[in-house]
N, C-alpha and C. Protein backbone atom coordinates (compact mmCIF):
# COMPACT_ATOMS: atom_id res chain seq x y z
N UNK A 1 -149.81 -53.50 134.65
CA UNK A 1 -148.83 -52.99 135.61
C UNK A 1 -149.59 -52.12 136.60
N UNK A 2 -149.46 -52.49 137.98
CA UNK A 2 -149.89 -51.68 139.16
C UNK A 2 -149.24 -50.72 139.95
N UNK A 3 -149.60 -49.75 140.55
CA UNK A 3 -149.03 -48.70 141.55
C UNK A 3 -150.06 -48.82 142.37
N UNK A 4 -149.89 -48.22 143.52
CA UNK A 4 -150.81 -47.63 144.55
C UNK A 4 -152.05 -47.33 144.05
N UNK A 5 -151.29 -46.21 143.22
CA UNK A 5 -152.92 -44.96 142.63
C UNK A 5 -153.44 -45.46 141.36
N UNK A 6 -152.61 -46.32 140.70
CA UNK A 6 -153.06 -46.65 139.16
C UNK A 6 -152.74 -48.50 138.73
N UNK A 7 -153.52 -47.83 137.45
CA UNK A 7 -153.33 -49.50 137.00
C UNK A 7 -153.36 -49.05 135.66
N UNK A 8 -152.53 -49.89 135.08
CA UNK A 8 -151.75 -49.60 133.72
C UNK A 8 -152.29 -50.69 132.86
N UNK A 9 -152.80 -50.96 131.67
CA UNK A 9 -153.33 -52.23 131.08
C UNK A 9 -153.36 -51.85 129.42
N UNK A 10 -152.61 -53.12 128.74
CA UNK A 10 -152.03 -53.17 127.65
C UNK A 10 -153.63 -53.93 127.01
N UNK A 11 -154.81 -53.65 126.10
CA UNK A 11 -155.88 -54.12 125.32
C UNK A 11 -155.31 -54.04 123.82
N UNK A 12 -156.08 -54.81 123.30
CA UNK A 12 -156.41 -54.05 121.66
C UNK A 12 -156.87 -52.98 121.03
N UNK A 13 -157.35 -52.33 122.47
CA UNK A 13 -157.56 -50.87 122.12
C UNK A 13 -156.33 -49.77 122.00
N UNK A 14 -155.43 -50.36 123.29
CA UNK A 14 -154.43 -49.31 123.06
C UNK A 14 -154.10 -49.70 124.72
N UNK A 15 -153.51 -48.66 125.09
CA UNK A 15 -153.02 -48.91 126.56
C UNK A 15 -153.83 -48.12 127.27
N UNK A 16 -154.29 -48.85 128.64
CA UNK A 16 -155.69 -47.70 129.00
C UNK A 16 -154.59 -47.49 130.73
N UNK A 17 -155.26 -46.62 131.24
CA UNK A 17 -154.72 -46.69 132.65
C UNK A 17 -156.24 -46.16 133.32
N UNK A 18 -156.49 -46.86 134.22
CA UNK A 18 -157.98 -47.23 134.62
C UNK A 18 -157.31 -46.97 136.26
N UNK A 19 -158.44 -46.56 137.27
CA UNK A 19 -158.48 -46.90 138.86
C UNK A 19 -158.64 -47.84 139.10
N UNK A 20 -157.75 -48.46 140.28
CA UNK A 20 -157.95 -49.68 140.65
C UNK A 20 -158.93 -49.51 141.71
N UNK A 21 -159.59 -48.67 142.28
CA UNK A 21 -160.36 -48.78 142.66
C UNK A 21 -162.24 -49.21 142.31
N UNK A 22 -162.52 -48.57 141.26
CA UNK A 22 -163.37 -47.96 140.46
C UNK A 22 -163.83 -48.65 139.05
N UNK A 23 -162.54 -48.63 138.41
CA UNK A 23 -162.10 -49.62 136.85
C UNK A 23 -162.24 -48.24 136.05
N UNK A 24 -162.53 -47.17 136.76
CA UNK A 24 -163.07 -46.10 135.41
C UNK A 24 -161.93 -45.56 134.94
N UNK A 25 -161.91 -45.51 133.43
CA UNK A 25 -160.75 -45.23 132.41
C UNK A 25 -160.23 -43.89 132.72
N UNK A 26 -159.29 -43.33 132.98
CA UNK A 26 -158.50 -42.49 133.10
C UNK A 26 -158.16 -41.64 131.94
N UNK A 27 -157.13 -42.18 131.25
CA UNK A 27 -157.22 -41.78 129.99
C UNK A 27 -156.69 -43.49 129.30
N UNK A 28 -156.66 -43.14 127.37
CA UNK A 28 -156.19 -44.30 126.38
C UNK A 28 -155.37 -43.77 125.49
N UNK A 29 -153.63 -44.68 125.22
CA UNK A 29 -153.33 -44.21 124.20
C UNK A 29 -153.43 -45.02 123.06
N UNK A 30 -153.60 -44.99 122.37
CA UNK A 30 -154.17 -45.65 120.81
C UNK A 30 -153.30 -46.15 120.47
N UNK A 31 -152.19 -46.48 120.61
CA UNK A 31 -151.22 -47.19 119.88
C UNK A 31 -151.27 -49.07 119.83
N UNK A 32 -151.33 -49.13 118.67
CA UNK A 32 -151.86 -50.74 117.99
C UNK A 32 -150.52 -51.31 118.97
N UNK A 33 -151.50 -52.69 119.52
CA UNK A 33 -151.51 -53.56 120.29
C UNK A 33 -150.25 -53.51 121.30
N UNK A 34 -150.21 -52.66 122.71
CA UNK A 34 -149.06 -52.24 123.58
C UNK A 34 -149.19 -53.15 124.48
N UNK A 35 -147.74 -53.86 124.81
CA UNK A 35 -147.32 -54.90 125.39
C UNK A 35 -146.06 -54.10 126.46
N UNK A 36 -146.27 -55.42 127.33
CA UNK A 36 -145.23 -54.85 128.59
C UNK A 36 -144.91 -53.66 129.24
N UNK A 37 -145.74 -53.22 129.71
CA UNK A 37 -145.97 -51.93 130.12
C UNK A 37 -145.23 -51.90 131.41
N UNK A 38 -143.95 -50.85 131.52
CA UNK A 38 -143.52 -50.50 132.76
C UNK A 38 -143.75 -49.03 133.62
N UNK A 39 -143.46 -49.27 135.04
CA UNK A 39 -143.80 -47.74 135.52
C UNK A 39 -142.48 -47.47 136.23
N UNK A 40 -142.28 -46.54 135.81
CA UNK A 40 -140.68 -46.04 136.34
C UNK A 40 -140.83 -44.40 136.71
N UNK A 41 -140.87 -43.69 138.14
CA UNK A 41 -140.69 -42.07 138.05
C UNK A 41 -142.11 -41.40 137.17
N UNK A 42 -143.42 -42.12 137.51
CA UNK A 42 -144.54 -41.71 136.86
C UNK A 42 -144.66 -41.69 135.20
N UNK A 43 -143.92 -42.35 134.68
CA UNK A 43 -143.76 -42.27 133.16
C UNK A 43 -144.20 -44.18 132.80
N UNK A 44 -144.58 -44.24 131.81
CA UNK A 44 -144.95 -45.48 131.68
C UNK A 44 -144.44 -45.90 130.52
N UNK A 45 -143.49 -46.62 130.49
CA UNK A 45 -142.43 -47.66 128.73
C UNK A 45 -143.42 -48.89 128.95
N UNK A 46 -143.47 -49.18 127.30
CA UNK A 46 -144.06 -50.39 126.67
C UNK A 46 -143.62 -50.37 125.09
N UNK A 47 -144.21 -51.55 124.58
CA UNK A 47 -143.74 -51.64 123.29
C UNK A 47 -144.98 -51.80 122.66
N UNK A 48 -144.97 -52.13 120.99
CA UNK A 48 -145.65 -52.44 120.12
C UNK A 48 -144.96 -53.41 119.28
N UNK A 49 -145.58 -53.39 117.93
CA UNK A 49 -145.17 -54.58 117.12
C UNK A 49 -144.05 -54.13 116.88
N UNK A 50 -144.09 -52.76 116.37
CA UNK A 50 -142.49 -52.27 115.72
C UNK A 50 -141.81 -50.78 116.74
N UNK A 51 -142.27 -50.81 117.49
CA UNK A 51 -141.61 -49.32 118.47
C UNK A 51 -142.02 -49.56 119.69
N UNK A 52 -140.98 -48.55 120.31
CA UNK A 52 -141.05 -48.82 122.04
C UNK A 52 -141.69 -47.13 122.55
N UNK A 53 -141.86 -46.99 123.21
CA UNK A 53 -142.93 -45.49 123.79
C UNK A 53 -142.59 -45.42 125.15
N UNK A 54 -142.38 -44.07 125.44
CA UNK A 54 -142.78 -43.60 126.78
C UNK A 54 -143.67 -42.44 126.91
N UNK A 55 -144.93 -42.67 127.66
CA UNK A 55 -145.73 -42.31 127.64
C UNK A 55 -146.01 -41.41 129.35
N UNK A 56 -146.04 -40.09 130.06
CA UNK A 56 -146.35 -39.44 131.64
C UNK A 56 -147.47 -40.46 132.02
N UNK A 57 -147.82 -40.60 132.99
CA UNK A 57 -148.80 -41.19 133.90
C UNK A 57 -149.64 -40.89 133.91
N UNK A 58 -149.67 -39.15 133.88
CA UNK A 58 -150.76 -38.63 133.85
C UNK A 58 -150.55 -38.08 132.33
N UNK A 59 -151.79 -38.49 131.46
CA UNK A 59 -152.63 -37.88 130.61
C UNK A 59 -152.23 -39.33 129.20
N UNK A 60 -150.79 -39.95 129.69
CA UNK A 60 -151.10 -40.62 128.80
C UNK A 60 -150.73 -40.17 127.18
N UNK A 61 -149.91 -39.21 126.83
CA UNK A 61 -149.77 -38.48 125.44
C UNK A 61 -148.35 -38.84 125.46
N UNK A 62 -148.13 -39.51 124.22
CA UNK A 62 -146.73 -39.73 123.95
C UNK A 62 -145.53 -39.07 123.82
N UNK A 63 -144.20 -39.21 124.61
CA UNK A 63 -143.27 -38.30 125.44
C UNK A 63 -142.28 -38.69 124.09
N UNK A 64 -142.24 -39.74 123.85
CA UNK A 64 -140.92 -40.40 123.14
C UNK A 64 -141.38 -41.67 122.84
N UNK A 65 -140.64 -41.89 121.24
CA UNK A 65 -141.14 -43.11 121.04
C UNK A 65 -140.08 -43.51 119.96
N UNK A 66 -139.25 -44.85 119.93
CA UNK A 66 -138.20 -45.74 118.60
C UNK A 66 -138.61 -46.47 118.16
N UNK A 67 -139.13 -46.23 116.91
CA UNK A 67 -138.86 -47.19 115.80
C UNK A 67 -137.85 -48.22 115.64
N UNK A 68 -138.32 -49.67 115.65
CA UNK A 68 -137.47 -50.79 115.64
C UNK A 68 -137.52 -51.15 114.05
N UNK A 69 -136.09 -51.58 113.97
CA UNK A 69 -135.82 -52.34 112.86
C UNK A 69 -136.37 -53.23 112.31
N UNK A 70 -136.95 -53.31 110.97
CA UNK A 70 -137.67 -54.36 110.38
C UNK A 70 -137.60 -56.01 110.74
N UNK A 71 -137.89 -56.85 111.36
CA UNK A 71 -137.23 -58.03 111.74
C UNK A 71 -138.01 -59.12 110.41
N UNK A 72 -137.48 -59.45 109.76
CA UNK A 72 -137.78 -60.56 108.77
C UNK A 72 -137.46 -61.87 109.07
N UNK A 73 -136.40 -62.28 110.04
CA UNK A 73 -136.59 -63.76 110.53
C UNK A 73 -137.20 -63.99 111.56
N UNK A 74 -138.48 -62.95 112.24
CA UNK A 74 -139.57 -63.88 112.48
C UNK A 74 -140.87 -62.98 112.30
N UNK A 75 -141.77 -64.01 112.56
CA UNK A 75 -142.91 -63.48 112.35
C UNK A 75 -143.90 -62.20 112.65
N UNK A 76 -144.69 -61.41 112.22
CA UNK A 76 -145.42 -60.41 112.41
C UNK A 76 -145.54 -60.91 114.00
N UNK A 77 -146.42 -61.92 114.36
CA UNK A 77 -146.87 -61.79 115.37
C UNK A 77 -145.71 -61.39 116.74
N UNK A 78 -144.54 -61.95 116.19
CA UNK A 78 -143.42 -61.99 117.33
C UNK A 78 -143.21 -60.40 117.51
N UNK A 79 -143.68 -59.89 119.01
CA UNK A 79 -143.49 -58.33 119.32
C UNK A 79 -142.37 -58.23 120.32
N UNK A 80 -141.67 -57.20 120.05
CA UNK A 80 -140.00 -56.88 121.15
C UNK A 80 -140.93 -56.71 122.61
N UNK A 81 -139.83 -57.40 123.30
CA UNK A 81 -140.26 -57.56 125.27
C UNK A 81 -140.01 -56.55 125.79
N UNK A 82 -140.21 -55.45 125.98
CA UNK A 82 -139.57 -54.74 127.34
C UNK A 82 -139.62 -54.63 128.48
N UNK A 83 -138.99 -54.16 129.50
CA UNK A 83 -138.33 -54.10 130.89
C UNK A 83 -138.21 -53.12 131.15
N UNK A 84 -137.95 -52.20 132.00
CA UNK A 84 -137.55 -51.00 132.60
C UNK A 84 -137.38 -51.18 134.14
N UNK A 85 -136.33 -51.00 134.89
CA UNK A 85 -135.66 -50.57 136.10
C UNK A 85 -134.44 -49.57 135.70
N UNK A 86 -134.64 -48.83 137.33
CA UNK A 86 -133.82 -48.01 137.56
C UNK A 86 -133.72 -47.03 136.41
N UNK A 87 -132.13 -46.79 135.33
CA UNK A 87 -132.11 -46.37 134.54
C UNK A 87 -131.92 -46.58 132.79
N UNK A 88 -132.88 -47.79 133.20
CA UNK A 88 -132.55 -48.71 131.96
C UNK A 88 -133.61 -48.55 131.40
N UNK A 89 -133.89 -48.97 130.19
CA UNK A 89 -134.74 -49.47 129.36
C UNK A 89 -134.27 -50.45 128.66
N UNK A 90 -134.77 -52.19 128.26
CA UNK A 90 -134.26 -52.77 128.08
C UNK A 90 -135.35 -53.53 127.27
N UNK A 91 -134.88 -53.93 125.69
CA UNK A 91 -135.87 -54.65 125.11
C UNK A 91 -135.43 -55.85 124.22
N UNK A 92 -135.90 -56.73 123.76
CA UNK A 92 -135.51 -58.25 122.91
C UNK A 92 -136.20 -57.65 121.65
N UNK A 93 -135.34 -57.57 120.38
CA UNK A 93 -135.90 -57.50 119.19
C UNK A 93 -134.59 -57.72 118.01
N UNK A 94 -135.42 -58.81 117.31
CA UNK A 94 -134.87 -59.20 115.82
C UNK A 94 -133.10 -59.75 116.39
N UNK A 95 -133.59 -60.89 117.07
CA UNK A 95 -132.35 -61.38 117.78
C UNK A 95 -131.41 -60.59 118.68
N UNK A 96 -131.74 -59.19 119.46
CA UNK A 96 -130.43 -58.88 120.50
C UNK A 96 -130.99 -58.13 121.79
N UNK A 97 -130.39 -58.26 122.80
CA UNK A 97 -131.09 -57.68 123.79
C UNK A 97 -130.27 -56.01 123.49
N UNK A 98 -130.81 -55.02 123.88
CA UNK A 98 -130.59 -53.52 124.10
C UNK A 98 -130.83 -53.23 125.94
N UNK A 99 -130.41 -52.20 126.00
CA UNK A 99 -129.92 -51.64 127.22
C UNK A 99 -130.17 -49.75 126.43
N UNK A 100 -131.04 -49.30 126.38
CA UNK A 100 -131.03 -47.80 126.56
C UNK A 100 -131.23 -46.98 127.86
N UNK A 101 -130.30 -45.93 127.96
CA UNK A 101 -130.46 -45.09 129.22
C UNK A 101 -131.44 -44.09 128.99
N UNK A 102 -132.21 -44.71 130.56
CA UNK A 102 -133.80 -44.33 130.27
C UNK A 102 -133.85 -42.61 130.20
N UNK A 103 -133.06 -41.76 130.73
CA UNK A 103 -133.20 -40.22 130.18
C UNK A 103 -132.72 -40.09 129.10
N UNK A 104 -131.58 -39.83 128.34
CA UNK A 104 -131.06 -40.02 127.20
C UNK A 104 -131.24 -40.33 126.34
N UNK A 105 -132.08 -42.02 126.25
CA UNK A 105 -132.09 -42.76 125.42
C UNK A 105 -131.43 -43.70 124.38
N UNK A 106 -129.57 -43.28 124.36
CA UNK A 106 -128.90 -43.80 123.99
C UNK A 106 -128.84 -44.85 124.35
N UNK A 107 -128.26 -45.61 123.60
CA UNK A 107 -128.22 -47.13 123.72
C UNK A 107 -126.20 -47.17 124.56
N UNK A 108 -126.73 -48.20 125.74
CA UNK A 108 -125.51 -47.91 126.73
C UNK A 108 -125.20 -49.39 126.25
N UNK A 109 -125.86 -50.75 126.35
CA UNK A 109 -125.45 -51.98 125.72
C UNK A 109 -126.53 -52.24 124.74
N UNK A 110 -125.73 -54.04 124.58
CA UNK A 110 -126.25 -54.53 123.39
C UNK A 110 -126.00 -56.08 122.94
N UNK A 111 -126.42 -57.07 123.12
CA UNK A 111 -125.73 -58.55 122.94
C UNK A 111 -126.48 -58.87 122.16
N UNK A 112 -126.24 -60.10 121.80
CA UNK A 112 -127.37 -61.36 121.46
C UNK A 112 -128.27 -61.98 122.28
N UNK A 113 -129.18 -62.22 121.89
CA UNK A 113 -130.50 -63.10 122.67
C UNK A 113 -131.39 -63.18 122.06
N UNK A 114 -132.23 -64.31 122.34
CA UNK A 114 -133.73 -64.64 121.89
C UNK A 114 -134.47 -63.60 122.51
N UNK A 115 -134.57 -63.85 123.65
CA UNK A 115 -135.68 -63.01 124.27
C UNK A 115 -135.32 -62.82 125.69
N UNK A 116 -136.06 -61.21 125.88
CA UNK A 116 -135.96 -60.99 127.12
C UNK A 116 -136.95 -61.53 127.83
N UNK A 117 -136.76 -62.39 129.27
CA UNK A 117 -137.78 -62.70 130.22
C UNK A 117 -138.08 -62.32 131.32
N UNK A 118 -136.81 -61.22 131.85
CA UNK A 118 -137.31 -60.50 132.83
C UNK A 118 -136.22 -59.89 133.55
N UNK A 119 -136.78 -58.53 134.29
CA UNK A 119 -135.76 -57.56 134.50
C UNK A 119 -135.89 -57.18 135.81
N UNK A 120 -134.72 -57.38 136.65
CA UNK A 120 -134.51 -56.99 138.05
C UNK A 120 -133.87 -55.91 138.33
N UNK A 121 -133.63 -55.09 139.32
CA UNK A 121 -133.22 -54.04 139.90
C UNK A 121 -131.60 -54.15 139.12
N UNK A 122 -130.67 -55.34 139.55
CA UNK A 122 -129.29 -55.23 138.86
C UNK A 122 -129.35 -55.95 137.99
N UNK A 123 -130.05 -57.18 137.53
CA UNK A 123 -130.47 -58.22 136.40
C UNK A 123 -131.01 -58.53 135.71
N UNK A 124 -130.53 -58.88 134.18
CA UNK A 124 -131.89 -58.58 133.26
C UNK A 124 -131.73 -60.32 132.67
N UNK A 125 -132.68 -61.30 132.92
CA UNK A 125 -132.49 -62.30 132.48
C UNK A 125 -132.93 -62.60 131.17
N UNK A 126 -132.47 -63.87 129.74
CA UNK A 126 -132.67 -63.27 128.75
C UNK A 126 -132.79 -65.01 128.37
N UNK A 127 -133.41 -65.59 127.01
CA UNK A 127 -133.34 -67.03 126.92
C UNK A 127 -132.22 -66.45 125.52
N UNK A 128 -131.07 -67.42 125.65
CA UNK A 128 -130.08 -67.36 124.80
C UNK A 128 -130.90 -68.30 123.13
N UNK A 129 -130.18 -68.10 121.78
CA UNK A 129 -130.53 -68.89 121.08
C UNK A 129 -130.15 -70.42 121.77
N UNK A 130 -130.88 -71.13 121.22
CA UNK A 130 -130.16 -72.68 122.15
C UNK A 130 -131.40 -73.02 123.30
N UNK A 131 -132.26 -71.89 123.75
CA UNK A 131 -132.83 -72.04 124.75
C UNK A 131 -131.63 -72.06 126.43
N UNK A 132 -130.44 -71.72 125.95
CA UNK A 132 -129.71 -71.48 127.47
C UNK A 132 -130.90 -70.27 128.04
N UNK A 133 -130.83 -70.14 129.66
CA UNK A 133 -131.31 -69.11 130.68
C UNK A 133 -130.05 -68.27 130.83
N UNK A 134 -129.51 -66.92 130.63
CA UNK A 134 -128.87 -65.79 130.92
C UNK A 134 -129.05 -65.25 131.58
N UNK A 135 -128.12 -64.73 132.43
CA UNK A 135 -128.49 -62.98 133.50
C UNK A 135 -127.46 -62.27 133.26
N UNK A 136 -127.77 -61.00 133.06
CA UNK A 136 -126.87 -59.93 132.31
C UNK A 136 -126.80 -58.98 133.53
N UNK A 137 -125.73 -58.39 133.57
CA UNK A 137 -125.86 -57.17 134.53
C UNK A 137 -126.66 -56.34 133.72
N UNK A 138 -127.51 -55.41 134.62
CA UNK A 138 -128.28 -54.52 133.89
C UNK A 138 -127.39 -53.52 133.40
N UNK A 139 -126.16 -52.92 134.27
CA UNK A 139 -125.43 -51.48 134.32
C UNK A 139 -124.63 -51.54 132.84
N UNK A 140 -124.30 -52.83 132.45
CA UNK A 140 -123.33 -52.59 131.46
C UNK A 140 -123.66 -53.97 130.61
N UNK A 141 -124.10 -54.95 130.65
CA UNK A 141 -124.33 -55.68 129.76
C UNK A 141 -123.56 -56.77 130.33
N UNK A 142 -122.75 -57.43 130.78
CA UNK A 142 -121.95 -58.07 131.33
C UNK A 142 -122.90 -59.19 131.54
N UNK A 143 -122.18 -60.43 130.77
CA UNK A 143 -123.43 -61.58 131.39
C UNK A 143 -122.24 -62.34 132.52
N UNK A 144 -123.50 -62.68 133.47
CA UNK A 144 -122.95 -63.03 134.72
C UNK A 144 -122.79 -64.68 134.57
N UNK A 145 -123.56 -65.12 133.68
CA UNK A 145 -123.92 -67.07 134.23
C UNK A 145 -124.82 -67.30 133.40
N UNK A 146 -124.96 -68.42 132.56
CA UNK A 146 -125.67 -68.91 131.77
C UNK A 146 -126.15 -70.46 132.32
N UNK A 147 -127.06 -70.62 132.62
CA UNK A 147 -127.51 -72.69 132.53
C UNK A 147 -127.91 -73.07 131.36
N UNK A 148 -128.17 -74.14 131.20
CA UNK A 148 -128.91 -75.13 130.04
C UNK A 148 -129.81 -76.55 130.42
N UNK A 149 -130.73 -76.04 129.89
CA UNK A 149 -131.66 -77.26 130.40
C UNK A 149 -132.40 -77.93 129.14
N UNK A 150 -132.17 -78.95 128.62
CA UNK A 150 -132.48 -79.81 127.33
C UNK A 150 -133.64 -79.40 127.23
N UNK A 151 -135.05 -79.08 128.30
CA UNK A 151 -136.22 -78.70 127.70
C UNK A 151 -136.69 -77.06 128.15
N UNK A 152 -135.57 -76.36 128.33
CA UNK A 152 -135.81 -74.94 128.13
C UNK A 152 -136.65 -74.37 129.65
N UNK A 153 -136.37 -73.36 129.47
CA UNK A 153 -137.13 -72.47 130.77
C UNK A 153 -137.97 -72.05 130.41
N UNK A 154 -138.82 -71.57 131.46
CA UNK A 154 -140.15 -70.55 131.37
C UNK A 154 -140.19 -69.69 132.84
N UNK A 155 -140.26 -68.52 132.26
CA UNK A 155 -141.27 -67.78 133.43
C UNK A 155 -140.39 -67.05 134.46
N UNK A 156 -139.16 -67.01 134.65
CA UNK A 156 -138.37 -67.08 135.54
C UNK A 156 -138.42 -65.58 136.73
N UNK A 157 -138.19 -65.92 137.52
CA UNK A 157 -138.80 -64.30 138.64
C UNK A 157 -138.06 -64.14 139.85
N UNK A 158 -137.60 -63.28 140.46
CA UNK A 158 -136.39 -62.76 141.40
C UNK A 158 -137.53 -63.12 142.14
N UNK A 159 -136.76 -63.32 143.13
CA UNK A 159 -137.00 -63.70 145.08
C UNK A 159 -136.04 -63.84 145.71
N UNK A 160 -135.60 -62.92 146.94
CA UNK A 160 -134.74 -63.31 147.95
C UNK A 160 -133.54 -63.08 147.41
N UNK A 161 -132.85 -62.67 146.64
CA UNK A 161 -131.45 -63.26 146.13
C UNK A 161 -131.52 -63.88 144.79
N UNK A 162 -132.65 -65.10 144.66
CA UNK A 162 -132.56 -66.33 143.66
C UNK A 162 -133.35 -65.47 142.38
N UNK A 163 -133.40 -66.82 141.65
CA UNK A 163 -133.64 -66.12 140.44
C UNK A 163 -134.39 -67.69 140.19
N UNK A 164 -136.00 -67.89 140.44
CA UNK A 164 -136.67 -69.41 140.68
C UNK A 164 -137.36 -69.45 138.95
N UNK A 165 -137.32 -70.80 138.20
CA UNK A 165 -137.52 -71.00 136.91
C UNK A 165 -138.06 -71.96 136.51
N UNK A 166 -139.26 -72.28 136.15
CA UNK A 166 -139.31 -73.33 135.38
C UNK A 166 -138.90 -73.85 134.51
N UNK A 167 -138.31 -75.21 134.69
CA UNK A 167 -137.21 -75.67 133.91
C UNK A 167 -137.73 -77.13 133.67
N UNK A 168 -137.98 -76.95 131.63
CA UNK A 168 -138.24 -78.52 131.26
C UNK A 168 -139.82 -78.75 131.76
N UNK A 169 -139.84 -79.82 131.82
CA UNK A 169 -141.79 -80.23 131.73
C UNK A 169 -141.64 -80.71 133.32
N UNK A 170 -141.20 -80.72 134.01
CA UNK A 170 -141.07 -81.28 135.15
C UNK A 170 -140.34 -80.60 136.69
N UNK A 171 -140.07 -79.40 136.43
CA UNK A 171 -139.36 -78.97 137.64
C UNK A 171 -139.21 -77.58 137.87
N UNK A 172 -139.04 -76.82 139.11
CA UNK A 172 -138.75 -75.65 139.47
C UNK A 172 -137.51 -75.67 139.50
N UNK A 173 -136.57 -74.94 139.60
CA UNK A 173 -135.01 -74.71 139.78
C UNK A 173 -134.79 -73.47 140.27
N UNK A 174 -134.38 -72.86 141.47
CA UNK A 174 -133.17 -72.09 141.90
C UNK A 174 -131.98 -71.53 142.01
N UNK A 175 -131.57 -70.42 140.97
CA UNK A 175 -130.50 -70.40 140.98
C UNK A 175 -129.62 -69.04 142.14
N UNK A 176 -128.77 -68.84 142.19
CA UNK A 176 -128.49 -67.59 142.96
C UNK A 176 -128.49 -66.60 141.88
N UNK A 177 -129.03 -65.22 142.21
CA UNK A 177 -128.88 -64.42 141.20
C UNK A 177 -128.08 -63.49 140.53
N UNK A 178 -126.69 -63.85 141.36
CA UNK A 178 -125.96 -63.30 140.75
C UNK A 178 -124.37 -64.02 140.11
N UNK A 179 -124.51 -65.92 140.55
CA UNK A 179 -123.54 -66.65 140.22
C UNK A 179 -123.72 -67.36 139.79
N UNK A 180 -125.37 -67.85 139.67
CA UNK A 180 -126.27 -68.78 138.83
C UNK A 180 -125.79 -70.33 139.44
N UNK A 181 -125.40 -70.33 140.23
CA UNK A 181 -125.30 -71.51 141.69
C UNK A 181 -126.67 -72.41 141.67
N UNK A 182 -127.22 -73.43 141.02
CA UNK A 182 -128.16 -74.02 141.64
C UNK A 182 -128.60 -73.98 142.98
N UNK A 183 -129.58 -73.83 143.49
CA UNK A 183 -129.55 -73.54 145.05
C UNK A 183 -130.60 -74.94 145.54
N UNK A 184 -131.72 -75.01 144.99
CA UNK A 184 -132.52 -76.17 144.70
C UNK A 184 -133.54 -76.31 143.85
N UNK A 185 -133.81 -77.81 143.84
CA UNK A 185 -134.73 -78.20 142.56
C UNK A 185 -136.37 -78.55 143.29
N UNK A 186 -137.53 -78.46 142.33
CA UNK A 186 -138.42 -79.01 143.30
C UNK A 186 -138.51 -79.97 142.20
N UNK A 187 -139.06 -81.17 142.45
CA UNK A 187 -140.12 -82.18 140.92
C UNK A 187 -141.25 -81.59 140.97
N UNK A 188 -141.70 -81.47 139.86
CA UNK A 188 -143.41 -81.37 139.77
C UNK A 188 -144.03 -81.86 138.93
N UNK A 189 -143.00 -83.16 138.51
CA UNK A 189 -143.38 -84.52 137.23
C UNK A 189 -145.03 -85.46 138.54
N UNK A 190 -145.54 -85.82 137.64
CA UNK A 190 -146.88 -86.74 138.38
C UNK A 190 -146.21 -87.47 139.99
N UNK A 191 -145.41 -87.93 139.65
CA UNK A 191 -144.72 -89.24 140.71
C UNK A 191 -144.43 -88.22 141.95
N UNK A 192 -144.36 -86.67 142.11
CA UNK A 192 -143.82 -86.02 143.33
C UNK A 192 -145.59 -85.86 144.07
């Protein structure tokens, strides 16, 4: 994760925040293997295998940190996703998406989902069990529009309005991002 002044980077060492100018290490926090690192108001959320952290910008020493629930239907390797905009904190673990308010920390929502794939200013998109694509309002949990595509999405990322996805072994898709409107398809099977 980048800013202006910094660069934020999730290793096996721990989470380092290095100059992007330079590469020289700033400071490291040690916490076993930190994934998804967000920057919100100089504070930096990420997760681990079993807890989520927020960590100041500067120095890097842990502010707050939750312990997640044991997940036994899946594997060690499978680690909770997080997101952060605005005043959210938002993570996928042991089947449900969460919504905590990022001062507080209370948990404001809460649904079902596989996994979170990505989080916009008002939208937090999520792959349903089934492999359906979801977009949830961020403010309250409210899902807006669900699609389904027999060979599943990947990757999916706000632009403009849309909400653009790889969909299945063969295609880009467009949806609007807040009515889930197909907008357009590209092919990107051999024959285009």
């Amino acid at each position: 994760m980048r800013t202006s002044e910094t660069l934020v980077v999730p290793t096996e060492l721990g989470l380092l925040e290095v100059s992007p100018e330079t590469g020289a290490m700033r400071w490291i926090n040690r916490t076993k293997a930190p994934r998804w690192p967000g920057i919100v108001d100089h504070l930096v959320y990420f997760a681990s295998e079993r807890e989520i952290f927020e960590v100041p910008l500067l120095g890097g020493a842990e502010l707050w940190s939750q312990r997640l629930k044991d997940d036994k239907a899946n594997p060690p390797w499978f680690r909770p996703k997080l997101g952060v905009a605005g005043n959210r904190i938002v993570y996928s673990h042991a089947g449900q998406l969460t919504a905590l308010d990022r001062v507080s920390k209370r948990r404001v929502w809460q649904t079902e989902c596989s996994e979170l794939l990505n989080i916009g200013e008002e939208i937090v998109l999520a792959r349903l069990e089934g492999g359906a694509l979801a977009a949830f309002e961020l403010a309250d949990g409210r899902m807006l529009w669900q699609v389904r595509d027999p060979n599943g999405f990947d990757s999916p990322v706000f632009s403009e309005g849309l909400v653009v996805v790889h969909a299945g072994f063969d295609a880009a898709r467009a949806y609007d991002a807040r009515t889930g409107v197909e907008r357009w398809v590209l092919g990107l099977g051999p024959a285009q």
